[in-house]
N, C-alpha and C. Protein backbone atom coordinates (compact mmCIF):
# COMPACT_ATOMS: atom_id res chain seq x y z
N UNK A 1 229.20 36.53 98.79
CA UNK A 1 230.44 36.25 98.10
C UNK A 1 230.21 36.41 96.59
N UNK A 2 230.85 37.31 96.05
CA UNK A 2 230.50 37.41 94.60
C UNK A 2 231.18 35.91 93.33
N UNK A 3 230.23 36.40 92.81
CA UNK A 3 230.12 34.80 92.19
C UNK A 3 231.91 35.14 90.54
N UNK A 4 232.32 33.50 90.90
CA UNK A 4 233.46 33.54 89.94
C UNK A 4 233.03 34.28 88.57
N UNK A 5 233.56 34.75 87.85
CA UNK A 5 233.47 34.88 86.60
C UNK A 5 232.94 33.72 85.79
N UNK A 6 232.69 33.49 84.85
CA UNK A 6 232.26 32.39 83.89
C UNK A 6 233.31 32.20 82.95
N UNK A 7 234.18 30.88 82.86
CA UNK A 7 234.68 30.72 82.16
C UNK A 7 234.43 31.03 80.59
N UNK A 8 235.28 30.95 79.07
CA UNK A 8 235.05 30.72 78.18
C UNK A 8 234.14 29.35 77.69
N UNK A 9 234.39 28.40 78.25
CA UNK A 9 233.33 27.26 77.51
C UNK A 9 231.84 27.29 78.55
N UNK A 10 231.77 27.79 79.64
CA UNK A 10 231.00 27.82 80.11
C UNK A 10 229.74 28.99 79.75
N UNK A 11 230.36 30.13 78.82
CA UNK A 11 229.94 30.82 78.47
C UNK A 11 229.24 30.55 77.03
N UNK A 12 230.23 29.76 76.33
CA UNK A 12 229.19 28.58 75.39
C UNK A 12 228.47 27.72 75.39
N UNK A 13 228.35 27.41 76.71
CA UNK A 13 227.71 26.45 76.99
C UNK A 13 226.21 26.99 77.22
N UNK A 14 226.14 28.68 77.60
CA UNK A 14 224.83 29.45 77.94
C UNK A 14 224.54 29.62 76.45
N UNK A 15 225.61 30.16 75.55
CA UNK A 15 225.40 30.00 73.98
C UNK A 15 224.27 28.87 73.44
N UNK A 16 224.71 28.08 73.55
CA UNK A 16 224.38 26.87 73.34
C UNK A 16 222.71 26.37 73.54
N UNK A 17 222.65 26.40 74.66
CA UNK A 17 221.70 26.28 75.40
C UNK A 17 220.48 27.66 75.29
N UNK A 18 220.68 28.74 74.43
CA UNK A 18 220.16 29.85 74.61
C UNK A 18 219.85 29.94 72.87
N UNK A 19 220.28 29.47 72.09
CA UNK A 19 220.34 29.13 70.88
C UNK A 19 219.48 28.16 70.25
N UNK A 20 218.99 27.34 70.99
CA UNK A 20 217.59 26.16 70.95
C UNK A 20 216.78 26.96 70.65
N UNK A 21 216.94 28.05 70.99
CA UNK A 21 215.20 28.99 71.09
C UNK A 21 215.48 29.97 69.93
N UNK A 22 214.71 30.57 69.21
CA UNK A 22 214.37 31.99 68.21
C UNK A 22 214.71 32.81 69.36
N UNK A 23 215.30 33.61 69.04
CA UNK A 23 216.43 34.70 69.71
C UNK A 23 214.75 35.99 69.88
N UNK A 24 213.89 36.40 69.15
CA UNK A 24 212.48 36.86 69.64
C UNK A 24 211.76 36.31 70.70
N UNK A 25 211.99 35.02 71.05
CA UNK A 25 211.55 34.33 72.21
C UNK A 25 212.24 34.94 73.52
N UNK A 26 214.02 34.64 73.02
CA UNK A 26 214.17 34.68 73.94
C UNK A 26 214.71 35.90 75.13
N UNK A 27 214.23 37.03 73.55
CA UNK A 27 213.79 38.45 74.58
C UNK A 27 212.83 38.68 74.94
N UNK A 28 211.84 38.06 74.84
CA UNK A 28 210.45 38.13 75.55
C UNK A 28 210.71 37.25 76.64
N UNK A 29 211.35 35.59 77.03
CA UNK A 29 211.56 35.44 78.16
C UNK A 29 212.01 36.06 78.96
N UNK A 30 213.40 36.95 78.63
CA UNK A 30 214.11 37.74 79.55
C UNK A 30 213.11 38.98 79.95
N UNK A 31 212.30 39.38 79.47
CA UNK A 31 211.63 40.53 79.76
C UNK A 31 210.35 40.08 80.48
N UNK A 32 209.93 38.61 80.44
CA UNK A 32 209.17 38.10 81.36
C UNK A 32 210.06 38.08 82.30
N UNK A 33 211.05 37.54 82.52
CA UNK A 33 211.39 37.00 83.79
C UNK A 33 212.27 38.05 84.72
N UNK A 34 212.56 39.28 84.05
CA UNK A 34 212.90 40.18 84.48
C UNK A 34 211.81 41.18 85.37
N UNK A 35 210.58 40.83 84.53
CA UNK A 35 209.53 42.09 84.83
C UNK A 35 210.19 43.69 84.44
N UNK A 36 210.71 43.52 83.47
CA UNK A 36 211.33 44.89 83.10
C UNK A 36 211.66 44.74 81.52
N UNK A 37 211.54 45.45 80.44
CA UNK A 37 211.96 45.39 79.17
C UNK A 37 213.49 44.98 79.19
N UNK A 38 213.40 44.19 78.76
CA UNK A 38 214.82 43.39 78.39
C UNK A 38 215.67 44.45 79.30
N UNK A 39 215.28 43.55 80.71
CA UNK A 39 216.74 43.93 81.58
C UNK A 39 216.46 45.11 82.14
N UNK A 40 215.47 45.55 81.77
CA UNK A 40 215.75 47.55 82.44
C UNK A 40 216.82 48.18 82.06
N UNK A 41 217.56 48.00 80.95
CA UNK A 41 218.67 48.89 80.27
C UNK A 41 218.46 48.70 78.79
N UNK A 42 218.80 50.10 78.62
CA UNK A 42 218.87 50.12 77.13
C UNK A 42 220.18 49.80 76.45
N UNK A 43 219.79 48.32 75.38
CA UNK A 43 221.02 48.45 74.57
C UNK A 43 222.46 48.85 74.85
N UNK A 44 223.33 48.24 74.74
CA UNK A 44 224.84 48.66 74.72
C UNK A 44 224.83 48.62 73.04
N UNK A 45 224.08 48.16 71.88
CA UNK A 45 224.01 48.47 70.99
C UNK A 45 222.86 47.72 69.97
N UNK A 46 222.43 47.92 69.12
CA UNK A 46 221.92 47.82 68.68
C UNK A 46 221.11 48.34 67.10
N UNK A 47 220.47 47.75 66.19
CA UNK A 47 220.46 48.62 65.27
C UNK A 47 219.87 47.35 63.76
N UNK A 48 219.69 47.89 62.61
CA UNK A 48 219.20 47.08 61.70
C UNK A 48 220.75 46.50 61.02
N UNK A 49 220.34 45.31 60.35
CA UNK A 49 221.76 44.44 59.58
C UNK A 49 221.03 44.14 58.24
N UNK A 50 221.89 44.04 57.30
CA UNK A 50 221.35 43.42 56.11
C UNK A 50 220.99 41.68 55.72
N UNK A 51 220.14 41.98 55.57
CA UNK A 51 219.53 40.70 55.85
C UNK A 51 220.33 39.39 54.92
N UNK A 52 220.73 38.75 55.91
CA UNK A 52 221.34 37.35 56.11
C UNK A 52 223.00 37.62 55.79
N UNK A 53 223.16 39.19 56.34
CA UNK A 53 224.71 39.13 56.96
C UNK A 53 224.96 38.57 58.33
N UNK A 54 224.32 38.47 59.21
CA UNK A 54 224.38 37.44 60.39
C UNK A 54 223.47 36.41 60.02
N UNK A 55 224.23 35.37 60.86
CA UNK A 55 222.98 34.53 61.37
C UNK A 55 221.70 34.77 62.65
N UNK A 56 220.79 34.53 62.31
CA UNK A 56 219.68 34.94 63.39
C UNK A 56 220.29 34.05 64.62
N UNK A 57 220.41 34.55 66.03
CA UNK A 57 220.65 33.57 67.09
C UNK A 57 221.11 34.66 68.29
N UNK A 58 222.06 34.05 68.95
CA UNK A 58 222.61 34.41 70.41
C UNK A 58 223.73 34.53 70.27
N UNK A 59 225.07 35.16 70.56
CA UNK A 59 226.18 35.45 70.90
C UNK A 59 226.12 36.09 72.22
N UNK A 60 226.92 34.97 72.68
CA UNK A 60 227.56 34.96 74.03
C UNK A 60 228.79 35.56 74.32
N UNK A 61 229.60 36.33 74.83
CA UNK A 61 230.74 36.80 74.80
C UNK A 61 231.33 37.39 75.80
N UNK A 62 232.60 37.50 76.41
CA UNK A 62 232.97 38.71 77.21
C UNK A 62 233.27 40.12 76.68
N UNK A 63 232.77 41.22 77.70
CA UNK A 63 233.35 42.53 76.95
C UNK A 63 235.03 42.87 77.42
N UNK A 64 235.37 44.18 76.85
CA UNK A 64 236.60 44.08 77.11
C UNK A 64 237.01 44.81 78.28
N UNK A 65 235.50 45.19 79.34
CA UNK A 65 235.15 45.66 80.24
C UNK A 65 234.97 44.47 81.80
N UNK A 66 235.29 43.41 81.27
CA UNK A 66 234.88 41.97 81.86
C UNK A 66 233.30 41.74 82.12
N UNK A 67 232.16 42.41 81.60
CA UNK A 67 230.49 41.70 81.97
C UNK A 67 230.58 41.07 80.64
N UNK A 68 229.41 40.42 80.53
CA UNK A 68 228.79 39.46 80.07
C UNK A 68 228.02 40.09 78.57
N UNK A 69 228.43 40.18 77.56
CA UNK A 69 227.49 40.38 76.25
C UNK A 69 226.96 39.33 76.09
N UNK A 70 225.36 39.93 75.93
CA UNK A 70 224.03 39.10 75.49
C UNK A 70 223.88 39.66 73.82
N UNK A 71 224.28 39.17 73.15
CA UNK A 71 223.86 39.76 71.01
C UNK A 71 222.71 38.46 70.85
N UNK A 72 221.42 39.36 70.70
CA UNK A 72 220.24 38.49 70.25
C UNK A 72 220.21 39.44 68.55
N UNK A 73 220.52 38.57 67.71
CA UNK A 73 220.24 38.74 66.68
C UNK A 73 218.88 38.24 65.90
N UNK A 74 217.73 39.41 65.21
CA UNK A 74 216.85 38.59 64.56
C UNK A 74 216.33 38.84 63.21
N UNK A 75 215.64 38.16 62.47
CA UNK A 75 215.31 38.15 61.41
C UNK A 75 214.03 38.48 61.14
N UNK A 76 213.69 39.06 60.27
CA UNK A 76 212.38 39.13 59.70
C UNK A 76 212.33 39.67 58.16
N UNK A 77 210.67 39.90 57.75
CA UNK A 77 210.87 39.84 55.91
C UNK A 77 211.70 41.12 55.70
N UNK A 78 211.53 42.15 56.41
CA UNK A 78 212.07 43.17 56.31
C UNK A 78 213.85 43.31 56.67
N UNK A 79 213.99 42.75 57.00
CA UNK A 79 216.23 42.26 57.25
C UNK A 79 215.97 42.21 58.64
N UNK A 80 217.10 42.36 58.66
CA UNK A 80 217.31 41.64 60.55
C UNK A 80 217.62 42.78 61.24
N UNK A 81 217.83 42.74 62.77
CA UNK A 81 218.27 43.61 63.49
C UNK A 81 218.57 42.98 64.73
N UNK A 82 219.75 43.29 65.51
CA UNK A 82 219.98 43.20 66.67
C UNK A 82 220.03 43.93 68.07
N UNK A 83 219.92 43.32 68.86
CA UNK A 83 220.16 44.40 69.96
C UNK A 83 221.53 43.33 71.06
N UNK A 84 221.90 44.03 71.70
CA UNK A 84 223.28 43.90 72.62
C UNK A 84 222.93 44.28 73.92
N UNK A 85 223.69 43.16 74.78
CA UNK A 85 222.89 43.75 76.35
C UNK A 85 224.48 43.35 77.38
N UNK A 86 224.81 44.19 78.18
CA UNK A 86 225.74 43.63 78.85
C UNK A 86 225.57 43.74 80.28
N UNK A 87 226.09 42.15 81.32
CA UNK A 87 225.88 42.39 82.32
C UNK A 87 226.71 42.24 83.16
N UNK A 88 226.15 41.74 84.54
CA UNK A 88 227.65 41.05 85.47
C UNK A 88 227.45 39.71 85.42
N UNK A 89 228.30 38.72 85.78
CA UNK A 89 228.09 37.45 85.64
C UNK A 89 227.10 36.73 86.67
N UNK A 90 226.58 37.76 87.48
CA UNK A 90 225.42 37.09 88.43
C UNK A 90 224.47 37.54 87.93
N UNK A 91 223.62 38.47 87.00
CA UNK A 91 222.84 38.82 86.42
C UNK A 91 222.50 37.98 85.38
N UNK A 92 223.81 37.87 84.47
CA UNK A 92 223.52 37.05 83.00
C UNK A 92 223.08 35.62 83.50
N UNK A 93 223.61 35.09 84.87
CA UNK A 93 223.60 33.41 84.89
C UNK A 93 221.61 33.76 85.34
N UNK A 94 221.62 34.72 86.44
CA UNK A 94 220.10 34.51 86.75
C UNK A 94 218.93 34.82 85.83
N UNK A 95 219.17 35.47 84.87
CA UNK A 95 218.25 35.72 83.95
C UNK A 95 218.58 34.42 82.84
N UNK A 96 219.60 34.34 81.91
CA UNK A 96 219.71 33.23 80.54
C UNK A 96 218.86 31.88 81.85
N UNK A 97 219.40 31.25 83.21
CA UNK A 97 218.68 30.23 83.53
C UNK A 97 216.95 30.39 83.84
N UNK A 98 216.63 31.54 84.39
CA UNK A 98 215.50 31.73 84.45
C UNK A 98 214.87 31.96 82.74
N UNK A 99 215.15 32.13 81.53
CA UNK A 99 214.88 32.32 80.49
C UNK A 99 214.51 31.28 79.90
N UNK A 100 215.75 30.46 80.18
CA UNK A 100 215.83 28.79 79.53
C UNK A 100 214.39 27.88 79.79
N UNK A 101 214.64 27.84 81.48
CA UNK A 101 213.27 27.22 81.93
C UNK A 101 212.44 27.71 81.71
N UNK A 102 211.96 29.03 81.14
CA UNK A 102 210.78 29.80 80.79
C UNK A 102 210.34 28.96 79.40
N UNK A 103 211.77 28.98 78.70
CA UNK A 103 210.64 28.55 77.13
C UNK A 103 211.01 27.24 77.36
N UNK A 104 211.68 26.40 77.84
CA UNK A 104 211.86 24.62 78.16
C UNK A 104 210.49 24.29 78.38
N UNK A 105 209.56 24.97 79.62
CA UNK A 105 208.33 24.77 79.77
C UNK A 105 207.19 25.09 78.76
N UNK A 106 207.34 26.23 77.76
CA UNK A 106 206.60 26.57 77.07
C UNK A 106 206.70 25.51 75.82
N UNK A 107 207.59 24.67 75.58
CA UNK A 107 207.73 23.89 74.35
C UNK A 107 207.27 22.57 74.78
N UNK A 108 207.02 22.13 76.34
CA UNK A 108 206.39 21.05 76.95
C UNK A 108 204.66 20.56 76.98
């Protein structure tokens, strides 16, 4: 049975919860827990930003396609850059929860 969509606050709520962590972490969890470079897909976008026009973190979002945008934005001395990942809502819930508990344990 394919799984409901994810509401809007529920989708902040993965925000939220995915945002505790340095957004570099938490593409290396996903690419641990995937066993595949972030997801086995390349980017829906991605690219360099001027540094401290975003904030470094997670954006959670729907596309206008209905999957799931993953925006890990990050920082370093050199400016920031992001990458963009989009999925289905049974993908995004099994990877961000398998991610979470990845670094929950690593900070224990």
């Amino acid at each position: 049975m394919p799984q409901e969509p994810l509401s809007d606050a529920e989708l902040k709520n993965f925000e939220d919860s995915l945002n505790r962590f340095e957004a570099v972490h938490i593409r290396d969890a996903l690419e641990a827990v995937s066993g595949e470079p972030v997801k086995g897909q390349v980017p829906t976008a991605s690219g360099p930003l001027d540094f401290g026009s975003v904030p470094a973190g997670v954006l959670v979002y729907r596309s206008e396609d209905g999957g799931v945008r993953l925006r890990l934005t990050m920082t370093e001395m050199t400016g920031g850059s992001y990458e963009e990942f989009e999925f289905s809502d049974e993908r995004f819930i099994a990877l961000a929860q398998a991610a979470i508990e990845r670094l929950e344990e690593r900070r224990s």
